[in-house]
PDB file of N, CA and C in Angstrom:
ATOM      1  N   UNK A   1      63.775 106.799  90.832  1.00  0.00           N
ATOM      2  CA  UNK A   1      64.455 107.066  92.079  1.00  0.00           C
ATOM      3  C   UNK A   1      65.793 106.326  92.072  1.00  0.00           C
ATOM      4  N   UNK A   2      66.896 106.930  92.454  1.00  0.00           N
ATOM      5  CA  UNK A   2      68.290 106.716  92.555  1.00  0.00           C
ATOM      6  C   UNK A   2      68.559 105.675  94.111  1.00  0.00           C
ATOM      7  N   UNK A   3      69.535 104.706  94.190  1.00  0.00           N
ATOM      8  CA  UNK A   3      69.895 103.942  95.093  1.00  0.00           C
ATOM      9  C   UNK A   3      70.808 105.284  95.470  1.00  0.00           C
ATOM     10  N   UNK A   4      70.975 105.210  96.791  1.00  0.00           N
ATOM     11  CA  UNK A   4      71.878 106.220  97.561  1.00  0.00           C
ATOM     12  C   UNK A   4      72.689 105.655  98.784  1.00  0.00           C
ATOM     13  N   UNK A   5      73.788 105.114  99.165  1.00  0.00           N
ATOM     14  CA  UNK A   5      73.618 104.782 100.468  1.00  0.00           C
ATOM     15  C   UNK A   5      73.881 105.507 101.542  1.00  0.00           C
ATOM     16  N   UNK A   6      73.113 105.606 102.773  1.00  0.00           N
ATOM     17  CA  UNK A   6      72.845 106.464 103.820  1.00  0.00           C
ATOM     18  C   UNK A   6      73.771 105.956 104.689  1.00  0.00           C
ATOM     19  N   UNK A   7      74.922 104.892 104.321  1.00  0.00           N
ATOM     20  CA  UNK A   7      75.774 104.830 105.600  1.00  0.00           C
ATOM     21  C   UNK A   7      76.953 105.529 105.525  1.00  0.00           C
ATOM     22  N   UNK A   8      76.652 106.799 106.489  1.00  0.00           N
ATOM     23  CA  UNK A   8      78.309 107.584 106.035  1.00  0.00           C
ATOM     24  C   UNK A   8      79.175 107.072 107.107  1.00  0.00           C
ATOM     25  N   UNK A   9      79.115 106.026 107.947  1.00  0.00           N
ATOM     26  CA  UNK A   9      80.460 105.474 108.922  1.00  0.00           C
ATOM     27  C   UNK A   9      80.864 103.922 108.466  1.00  0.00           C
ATOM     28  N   UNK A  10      81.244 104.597 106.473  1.00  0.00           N
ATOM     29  CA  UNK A  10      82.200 103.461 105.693  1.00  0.00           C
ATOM     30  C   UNK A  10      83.753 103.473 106.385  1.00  0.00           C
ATOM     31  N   UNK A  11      84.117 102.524 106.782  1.00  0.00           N
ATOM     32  CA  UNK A  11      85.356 102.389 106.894  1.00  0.00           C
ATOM     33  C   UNK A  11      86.674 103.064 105.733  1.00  0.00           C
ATOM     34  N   UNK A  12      87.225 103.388 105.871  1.00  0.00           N
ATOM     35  CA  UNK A  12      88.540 104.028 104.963  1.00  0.00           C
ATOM     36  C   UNK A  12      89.365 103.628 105.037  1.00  0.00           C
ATOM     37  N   UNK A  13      90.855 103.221 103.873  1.00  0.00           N
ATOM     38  CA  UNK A  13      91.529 102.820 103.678  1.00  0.00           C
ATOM     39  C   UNK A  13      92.764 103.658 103.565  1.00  0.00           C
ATOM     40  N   UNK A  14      93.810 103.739 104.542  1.00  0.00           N
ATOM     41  CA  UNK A  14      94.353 105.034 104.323  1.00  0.00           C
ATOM     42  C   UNK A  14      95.849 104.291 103.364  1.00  0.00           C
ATOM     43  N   UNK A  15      96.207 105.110 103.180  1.00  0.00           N
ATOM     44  CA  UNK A  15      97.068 104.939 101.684  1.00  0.00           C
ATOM     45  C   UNK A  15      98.240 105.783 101.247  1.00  0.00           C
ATOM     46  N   UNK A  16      99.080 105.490 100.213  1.00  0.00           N
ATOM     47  CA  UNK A  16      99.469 106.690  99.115  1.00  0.00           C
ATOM     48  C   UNK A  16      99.752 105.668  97.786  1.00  0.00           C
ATOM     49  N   UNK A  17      98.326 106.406  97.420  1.00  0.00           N
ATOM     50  CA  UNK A  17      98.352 105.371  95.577  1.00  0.00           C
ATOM     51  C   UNK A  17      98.043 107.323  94.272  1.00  0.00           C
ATOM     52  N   UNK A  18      98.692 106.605  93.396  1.00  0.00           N
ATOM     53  CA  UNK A  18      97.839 107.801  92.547  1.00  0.00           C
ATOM     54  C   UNK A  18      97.470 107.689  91.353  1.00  0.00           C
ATOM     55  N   UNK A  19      96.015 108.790  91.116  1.00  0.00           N
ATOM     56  CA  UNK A  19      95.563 108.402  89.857  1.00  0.00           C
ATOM     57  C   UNK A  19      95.967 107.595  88.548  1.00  0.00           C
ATOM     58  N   UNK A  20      95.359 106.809  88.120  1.00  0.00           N
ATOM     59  CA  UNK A  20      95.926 106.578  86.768  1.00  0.00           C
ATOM     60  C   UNK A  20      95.808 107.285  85.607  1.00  0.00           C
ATOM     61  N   UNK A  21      94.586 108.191  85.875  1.00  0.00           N
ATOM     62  CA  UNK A  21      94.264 109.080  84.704  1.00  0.00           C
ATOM     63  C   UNK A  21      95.083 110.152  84.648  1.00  0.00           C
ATOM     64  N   UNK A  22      95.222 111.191  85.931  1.00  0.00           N
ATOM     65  CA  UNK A  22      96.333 112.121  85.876  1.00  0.00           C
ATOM     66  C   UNK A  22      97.283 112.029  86.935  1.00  0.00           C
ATOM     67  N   UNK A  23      97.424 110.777  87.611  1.00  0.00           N
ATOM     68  CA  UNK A  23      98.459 111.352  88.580  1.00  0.00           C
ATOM     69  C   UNK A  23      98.217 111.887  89.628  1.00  0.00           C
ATOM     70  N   UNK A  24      96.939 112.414  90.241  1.00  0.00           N
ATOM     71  CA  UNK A  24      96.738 113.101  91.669  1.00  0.00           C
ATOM     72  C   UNK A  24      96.899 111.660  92.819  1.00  0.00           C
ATOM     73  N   UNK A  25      97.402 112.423  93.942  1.00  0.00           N
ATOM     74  CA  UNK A  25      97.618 111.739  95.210  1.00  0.00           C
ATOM     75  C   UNK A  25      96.107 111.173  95.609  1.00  0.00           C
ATOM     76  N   UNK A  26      95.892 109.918  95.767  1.00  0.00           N
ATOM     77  CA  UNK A  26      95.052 109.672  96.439  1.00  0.00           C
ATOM     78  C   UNK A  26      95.739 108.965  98.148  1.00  0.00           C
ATOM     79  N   UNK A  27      94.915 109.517  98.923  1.00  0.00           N
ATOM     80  CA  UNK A  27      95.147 108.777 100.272  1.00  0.00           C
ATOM     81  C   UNK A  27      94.165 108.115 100.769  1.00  0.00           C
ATOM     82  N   UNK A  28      93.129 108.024 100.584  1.00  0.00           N
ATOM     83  CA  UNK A  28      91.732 107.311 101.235  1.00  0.00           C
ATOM     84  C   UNK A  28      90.926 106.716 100.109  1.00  0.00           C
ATOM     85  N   UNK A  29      90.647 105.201 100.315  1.00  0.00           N
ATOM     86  CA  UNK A  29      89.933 104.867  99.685  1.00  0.00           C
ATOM     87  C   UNK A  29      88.925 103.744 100.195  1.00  0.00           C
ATOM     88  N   UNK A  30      87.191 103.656 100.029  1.00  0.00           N
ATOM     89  CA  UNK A  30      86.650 102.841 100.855  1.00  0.00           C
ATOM     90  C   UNK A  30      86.412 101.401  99.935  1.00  0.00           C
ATOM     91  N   UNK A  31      88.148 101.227  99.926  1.00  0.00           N
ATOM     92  CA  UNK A  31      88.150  99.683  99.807  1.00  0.00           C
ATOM     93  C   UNK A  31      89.506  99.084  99.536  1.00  0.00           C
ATOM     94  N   UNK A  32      89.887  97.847  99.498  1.00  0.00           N
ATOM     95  CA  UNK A  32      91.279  98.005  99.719  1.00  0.00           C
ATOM     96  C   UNK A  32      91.662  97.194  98.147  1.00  0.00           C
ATOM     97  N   UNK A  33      92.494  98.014  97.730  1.00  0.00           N
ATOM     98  CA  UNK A  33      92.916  98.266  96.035  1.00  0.00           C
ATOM     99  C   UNK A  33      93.561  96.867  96.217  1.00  0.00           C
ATOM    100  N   UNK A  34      93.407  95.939  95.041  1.00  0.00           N
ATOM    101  CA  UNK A  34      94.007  94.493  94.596  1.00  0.00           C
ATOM    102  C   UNK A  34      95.169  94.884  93.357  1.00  0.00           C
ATOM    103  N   UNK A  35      95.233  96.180  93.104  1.00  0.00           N
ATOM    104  CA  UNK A  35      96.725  96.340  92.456  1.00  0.00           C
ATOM    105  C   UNK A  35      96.327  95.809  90.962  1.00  0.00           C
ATOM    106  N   UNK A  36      95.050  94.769  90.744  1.00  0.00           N
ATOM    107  CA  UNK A  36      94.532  94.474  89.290  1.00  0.00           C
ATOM    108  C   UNK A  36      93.973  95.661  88.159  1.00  0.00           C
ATOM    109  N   UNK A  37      93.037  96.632  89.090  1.00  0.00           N
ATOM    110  CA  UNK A  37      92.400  97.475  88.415  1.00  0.00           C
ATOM    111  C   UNK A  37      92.737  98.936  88.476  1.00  0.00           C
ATOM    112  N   UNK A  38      92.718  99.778  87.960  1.00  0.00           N
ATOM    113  CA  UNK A  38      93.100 101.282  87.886  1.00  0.00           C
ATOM    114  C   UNK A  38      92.301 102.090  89.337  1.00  0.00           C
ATOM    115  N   UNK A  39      93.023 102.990  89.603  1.00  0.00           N
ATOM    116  CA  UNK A  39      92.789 103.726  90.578  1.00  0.00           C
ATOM    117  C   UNK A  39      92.057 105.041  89.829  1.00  0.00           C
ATOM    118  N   UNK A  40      91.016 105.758  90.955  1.00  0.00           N
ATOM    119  CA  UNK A  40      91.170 107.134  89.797  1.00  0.00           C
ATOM    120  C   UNK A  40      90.967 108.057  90.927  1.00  0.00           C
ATOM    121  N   UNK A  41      90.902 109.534  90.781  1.00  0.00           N
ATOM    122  CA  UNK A  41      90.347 110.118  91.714  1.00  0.00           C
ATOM    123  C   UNK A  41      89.206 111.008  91.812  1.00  0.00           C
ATOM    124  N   UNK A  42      88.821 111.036  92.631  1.00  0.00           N
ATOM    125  CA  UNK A  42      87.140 111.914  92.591  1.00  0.00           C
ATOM    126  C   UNK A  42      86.950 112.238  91.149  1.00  0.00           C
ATOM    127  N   UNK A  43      87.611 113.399  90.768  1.00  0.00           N
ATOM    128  CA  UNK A  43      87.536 114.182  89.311  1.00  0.00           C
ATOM    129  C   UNK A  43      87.204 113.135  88.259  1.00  0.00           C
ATOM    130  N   UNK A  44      88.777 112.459  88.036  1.00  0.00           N
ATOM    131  CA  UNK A  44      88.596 111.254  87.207  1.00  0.00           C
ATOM    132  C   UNK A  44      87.384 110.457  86.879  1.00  0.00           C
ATOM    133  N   UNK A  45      86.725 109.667  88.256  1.00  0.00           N
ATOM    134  CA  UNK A  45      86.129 108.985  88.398  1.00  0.00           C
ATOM    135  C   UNK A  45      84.741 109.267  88.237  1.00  0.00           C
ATOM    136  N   UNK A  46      84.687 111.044  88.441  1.00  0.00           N
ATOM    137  CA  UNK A  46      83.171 111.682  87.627  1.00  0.00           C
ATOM    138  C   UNK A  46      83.182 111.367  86.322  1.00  0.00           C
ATOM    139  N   UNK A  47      84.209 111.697  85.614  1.00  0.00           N
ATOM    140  CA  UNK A  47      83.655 112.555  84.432  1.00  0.00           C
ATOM    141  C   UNK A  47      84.079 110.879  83.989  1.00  0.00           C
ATOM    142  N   UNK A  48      84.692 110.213  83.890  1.00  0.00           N
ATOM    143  CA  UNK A  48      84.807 108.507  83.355  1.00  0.00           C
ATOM    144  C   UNK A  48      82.861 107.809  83.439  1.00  0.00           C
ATOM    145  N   UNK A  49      82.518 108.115  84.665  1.00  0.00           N
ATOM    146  CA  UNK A  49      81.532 107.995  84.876  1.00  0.00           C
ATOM    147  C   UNK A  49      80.264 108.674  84.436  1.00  0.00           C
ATOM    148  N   UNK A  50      80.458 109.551  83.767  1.00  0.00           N
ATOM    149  CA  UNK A  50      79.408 110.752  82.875  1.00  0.00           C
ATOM    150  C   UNK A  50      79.782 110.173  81.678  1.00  0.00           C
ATOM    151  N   UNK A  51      80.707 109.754  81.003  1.00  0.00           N
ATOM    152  CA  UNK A  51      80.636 109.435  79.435  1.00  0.00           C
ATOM    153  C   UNK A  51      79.300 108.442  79.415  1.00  0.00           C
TER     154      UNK A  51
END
């Protein structure tokens, strides 16, 4: 069985940062970026996450 979390009233971070992998606009993110680590977006962040 998979951890899931059931709280969908995460706070959001509104923004304009963009991918590092290709470049798409991100505007929302639920957490606030320290500028240390790479950004990615949805897409990115699947398939980085499937290897």
């Amino acid at each position: 069985m998979s951890y899931q979390n059931q709280s969908d009233d995460r706070q959001m971070i509104q923004g304009n940062w963009s991918c590092s992998q290709c470049g798409a606009a991100i505007t929302q993110l639920p957490f606030e970026p320290d500028g240390d680590r790479p950004l990615f977006c949805r897409d990115c962040y699947k398939n980085k996450k499937a290897r």
